[in-house]
Protein backbone atom coordinates (compact mmCIF):
# COMPACT_ATOMS: atom_id res chain seq x y z
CA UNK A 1 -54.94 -41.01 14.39
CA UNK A 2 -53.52 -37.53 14.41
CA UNK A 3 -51.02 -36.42 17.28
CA UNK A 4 -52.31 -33.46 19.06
CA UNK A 5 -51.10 -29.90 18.63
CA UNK A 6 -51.96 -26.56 20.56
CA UNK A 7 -50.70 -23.14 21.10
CA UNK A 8 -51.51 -21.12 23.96
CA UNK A 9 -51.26 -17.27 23.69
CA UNK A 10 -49.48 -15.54 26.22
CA UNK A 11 -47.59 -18.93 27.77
CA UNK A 12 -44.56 -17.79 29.18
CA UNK A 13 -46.41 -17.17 32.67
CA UNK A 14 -49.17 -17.42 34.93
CA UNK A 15 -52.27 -19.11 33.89
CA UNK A 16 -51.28 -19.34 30.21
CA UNK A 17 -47.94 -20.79 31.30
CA UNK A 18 -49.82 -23.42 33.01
CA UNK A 19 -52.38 -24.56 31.00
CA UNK A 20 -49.13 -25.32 28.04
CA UNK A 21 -47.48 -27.40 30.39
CA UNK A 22 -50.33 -29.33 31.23
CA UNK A 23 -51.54 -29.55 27.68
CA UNK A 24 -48.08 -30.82 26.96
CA UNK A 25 -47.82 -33.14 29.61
CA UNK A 26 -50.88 -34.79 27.78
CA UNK A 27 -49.54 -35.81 24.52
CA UNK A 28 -50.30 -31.90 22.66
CA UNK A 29 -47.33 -30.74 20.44
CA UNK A 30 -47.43 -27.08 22.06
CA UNK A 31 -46.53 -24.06 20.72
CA UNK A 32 -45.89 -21.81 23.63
CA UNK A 33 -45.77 -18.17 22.85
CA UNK A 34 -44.64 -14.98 24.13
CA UNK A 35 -44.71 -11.26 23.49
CA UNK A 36 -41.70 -9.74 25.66
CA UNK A 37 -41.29 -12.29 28.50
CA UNK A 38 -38.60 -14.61 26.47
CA UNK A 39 -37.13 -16.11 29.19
CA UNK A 40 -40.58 -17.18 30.49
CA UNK A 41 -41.36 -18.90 27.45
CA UNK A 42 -38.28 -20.75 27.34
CA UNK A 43 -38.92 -21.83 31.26
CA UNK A 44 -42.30 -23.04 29.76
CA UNK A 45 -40.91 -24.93 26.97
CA UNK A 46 -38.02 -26.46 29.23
CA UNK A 47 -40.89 -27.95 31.86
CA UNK A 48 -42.82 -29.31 28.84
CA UNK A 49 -39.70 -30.95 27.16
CA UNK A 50 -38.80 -32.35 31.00
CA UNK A 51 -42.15 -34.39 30.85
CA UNK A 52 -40.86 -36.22 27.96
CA UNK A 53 -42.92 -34.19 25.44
CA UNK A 54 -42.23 -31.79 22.73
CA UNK A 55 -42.91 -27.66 22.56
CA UNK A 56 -41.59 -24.80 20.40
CA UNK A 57 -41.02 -21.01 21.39
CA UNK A 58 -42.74 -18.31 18.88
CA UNK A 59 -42.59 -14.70 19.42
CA UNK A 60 -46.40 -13.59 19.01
CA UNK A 61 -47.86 -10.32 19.42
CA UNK A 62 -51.77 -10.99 18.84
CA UNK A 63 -52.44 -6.77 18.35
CA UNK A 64 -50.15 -7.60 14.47
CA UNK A 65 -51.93 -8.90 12.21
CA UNK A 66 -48.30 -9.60 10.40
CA UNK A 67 -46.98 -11.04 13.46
CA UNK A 68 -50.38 -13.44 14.17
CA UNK A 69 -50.13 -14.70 10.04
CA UNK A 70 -46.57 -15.64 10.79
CA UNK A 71 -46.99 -17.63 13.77
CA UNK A 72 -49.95 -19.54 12.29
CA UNK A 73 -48.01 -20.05 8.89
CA UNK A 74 -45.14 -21.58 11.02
CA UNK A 75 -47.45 -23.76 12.72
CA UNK A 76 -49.67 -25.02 8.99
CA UNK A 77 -46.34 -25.34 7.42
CA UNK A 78 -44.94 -27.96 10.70
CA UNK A 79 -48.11 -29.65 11.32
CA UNK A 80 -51.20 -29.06 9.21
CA UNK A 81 -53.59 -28.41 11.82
CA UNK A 82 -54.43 -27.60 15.03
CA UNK A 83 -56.21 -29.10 17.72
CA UNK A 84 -56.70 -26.39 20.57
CA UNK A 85 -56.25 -22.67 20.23
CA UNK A 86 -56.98 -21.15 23.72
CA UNK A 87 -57.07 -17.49 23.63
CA UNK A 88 -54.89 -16.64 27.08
CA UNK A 89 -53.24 -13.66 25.91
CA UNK A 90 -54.27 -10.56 27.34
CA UNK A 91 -52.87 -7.25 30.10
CA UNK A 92 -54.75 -5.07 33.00
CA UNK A 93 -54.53 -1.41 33.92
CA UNK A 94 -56.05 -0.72 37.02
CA UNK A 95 -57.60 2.71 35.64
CA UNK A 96 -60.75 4.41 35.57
CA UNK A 97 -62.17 6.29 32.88
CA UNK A 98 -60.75 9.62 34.23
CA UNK A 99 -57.18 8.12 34.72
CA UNK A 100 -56.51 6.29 31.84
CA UNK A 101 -55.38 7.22 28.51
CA UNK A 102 -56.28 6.26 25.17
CA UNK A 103 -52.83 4.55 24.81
CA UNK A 104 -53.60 2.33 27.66
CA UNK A 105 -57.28 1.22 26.90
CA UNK A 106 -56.15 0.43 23.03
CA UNK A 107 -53.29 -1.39 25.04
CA UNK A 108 -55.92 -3.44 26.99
CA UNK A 109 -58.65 -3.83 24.39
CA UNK A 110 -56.52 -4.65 21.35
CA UNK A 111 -55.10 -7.49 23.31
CA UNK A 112 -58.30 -8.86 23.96
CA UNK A 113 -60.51 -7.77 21.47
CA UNK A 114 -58.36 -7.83 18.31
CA UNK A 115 -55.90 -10.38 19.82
CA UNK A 116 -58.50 -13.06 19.82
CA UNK A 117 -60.09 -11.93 16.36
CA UNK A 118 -57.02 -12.05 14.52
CA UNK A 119 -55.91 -15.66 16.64
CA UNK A 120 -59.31 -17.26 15.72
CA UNK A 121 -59.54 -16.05 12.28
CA UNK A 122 -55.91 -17.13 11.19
CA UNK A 123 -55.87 -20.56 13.51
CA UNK A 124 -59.86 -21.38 11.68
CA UNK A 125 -58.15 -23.55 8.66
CA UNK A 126 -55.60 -25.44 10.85
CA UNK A 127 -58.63 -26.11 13.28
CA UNK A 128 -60.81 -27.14 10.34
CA UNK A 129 -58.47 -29.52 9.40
CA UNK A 130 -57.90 -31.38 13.01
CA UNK A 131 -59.96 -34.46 15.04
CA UNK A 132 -61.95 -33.07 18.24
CA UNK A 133 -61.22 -29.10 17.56
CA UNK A 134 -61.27 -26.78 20.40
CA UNK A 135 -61.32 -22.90 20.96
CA UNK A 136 -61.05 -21.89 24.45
CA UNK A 137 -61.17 -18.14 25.86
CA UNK A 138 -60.08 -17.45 29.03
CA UNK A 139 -62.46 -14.54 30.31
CA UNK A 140 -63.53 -12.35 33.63
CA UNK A 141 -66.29 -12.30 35.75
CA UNK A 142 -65.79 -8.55 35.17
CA UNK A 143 -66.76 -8.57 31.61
CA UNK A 144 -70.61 -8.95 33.37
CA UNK A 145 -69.75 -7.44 36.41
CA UNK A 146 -67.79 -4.43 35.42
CA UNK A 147 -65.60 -2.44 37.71
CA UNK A 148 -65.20 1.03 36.73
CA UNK A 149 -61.11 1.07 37.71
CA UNK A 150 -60.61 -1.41 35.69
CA UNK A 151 -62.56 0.00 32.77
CA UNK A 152 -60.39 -1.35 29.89
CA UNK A 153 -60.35 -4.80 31.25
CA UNK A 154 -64.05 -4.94 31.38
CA UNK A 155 -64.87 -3.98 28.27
CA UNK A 156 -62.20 -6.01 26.57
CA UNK A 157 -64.10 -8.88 28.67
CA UNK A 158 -66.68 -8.33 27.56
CA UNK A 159 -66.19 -8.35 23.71
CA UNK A 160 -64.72 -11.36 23.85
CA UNK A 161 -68.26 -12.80 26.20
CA UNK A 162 -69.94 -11.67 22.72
CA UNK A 163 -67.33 -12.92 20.45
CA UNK A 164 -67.49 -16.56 22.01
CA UNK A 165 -71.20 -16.52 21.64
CA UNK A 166 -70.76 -15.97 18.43
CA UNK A 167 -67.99 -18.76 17.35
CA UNK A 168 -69.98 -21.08 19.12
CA UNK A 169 -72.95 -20.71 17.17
CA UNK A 170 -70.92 -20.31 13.75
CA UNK A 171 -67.89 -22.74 14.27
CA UNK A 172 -70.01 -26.08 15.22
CA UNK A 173 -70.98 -26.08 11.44
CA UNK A 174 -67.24 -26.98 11.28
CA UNK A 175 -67.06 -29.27 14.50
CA UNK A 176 -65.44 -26.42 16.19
CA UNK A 177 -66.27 -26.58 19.49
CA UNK A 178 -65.55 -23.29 21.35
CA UNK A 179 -66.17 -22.37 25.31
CA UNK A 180 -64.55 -19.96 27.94
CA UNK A 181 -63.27 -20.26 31.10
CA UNK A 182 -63.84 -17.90 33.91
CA UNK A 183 -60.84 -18.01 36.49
CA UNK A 184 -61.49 -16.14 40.06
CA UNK A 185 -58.74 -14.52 41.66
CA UNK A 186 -55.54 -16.10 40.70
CA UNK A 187 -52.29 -14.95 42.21
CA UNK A 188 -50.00 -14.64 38.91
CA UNK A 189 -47.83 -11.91 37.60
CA UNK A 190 -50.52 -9.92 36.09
CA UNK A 191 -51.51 -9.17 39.52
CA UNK A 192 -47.99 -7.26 40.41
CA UNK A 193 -49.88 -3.74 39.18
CA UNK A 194 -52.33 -4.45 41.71
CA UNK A 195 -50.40 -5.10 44.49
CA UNK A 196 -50.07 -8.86 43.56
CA UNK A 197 -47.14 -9.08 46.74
CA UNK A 198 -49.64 -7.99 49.24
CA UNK A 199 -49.98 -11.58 51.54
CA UNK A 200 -52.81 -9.82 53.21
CA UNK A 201 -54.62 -9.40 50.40
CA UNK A 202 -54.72 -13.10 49.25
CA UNK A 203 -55.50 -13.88 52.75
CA UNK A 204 -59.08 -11.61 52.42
CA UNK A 205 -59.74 -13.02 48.86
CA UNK A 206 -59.38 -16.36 50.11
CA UNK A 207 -61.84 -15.64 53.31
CA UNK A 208 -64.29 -13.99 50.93
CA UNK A 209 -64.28 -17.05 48.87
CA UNK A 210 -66.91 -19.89 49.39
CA UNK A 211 -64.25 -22.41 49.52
CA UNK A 212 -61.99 -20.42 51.22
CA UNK A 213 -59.31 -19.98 48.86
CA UNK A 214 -58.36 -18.82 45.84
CA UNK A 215 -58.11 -20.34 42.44
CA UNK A 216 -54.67 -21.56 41.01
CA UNK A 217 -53.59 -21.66 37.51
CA UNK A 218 -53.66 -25.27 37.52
CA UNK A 219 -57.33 -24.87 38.58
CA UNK A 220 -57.88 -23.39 35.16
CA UNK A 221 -55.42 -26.06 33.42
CA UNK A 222 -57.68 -28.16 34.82
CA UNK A 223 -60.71 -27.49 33.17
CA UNK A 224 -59.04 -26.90 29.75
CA UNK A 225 -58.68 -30.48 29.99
CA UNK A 226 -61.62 -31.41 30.39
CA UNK A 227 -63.13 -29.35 28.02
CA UNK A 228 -61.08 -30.70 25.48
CA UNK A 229 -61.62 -34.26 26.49
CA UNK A 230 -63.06 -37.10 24.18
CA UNK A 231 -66.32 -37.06 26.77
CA UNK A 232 -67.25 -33.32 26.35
CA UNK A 233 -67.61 -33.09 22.66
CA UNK A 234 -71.09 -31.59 22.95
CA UNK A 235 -69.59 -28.99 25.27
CA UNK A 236 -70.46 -25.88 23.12
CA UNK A 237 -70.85 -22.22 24.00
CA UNK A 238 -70.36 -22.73 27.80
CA UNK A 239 -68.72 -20.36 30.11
CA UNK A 240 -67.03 -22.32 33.30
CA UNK A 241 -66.72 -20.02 36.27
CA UNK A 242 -63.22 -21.65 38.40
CA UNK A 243 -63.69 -19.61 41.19
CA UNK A 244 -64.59 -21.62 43.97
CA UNK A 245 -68.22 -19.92 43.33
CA UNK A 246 -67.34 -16.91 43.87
CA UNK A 247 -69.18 -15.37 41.10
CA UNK A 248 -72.24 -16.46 43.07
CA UNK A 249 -71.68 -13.72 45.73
C-alpha cells in the first residue's frame, strides 16, 4: 500500500494552513507551500512535524508556470505520485469595476484562474499514478452570487466553478476524483483588507447565519477529509457549501 502524499497551495495560513495540518495529522506526506508568507509555512510545517508526521516547505507561486513545474518536479522526483492536490491558493481585492486596476484583477484572476490550471495540469501524472486520487478546489459562494466590489474575486470564482465541472467529467476516466468546497465566512488573514479586526462584524455574520456562527478553517479541513475518505470514492463533481447554510439565504 502506498503512503499518502498531498500539497496544499497557499498553506502557510488560514484555511489552507489548516487543511495541511489536518491532512498531515492523518498519515499524508504534505508539502506545504507558500508564496511570500515564509514564516507561515514554516509554523505550518512545525505543527505537522509536532503530530509525529512528516511535511516539507516549497516556495510556489501558482501565476509561474516555471515556478509550478519546479515544485511538482520536486515532488515526482521524492515520491512518485500524489494523492490530493487541493487548489487553496488564491487573494481578494475588495474593488469594483470602477476602482480597480488591471494590475489588481490579473492579480486576483491569475491566482485563481491560471493558478489552478497550471497546479492541475502539472500535478495530473503524479495523481495518475496514486491509490484513491483527489482534486479539491476551494471556491465562493460569490462565484454564483457575484458582488460587484469584489469583481475580481467573482469572476476568478467562477472560472474555477467551470473548470471543476470540467475535471470532473474528464479526470474520472483516470480515477481522478475532483470536487470543491464552498467555505462561508471564515475569519482568516485574507479578511484583514476587509476589515477582518472588526469584532462587530463577526458578531453580525454570525447572527445572520442559520447556525449562528461562522465557519472555521477546520470546518473546511473537515470536509477535505471526508471527501478524500475510502467511503466517498464515488464523490465526483460535487460542490460542498460549509457555511452553516448560509448560501440558502
Amino acid at each position: 500500500m502506498q503512503s499518502k502524499v498531498t500539497l496544499v497551495t497557499g498553506s502557510s495560513k488560514g484555511i489552507g494552513q489548516a487543511i495541511a495540518i489536518r491532512l498531515g495529522a492523518e498519515g499524508y506526506y504534505t508539502y506545504v507551500t507558500y508564496r511570500t508568507d515564509k514564516r507561515g509555512g514554516e509554523q505550518t510545517v512545525k505543527r505537522i512535524k509536532a503530530s509525529g508526521n512528516a511535511a516539507s516547505l516549497l516556495h510556489l507561486d501558482v501565476r509561474s508556470e516555471e515556478s509550478v513545474q519546479n515544485v511538482f518536479k520536486r515532488v515526482a522526483d521524492e515520491q512518485g505520485y500524489l494523492n490530493v492536490l487541493v487548489n487553496n491558493a488564491g487573494i481578494e481585492i475588495p474593488k469594483n469595476i470602477e476602482e480597480d486596476s488591471f494590475d489588481e484583477w490579473r492579480a486576483v484572476t491569475e491566482t485563481k484562474i491560471n493558478g489552478s490550471f497550471l497546479c492541475t495540469k502539472y500535478a495530473l501524472p503524479l495523481l495518475k499514478g496514486a491509490d484513491n486520487a483527489n482534486l479539491i478546489f476551494i471556491t465562493s459562494s460569490l462565484g454564483d452570487r457575484p458582488s460587484p466590489d469584489y469583481l475580481a474575486y467573482c469572476i476568478g470564482t467562477a472560472g474555477i466553478i467551470a473548470f471543476v465541472k470540467a475535471m470532473a467529467l474528464y479526470l474520472g476516466k483516470y480515477g481522478i476524483r475532483t470536487n470543491a468546497i464552498s467555505p462561508g465566512e471564515t475569519r482568516t488573514p485574507m479578511w484583514d483588507v476587509l476589515g477582518g479586526d472588526n469584532d462587530a462584524m463577526w458578531e453580525e455574520f454570525a447572527k445572520n447565519n442559520p447556525m449562528g456562527r461562522v465557519s472555521t478553517p477546520e470546518d473546511i479541513a473537515n470536509t477535505v477529509m471526508l471527501l478524500v475518505s475510502d467511503p466517498s470514492k464515488y464523490l465526483n463533481g460535487n460542490f460542498i457549501y460549509v457555511n452553516g447554510g448560509g448560501h440558502l439565504k
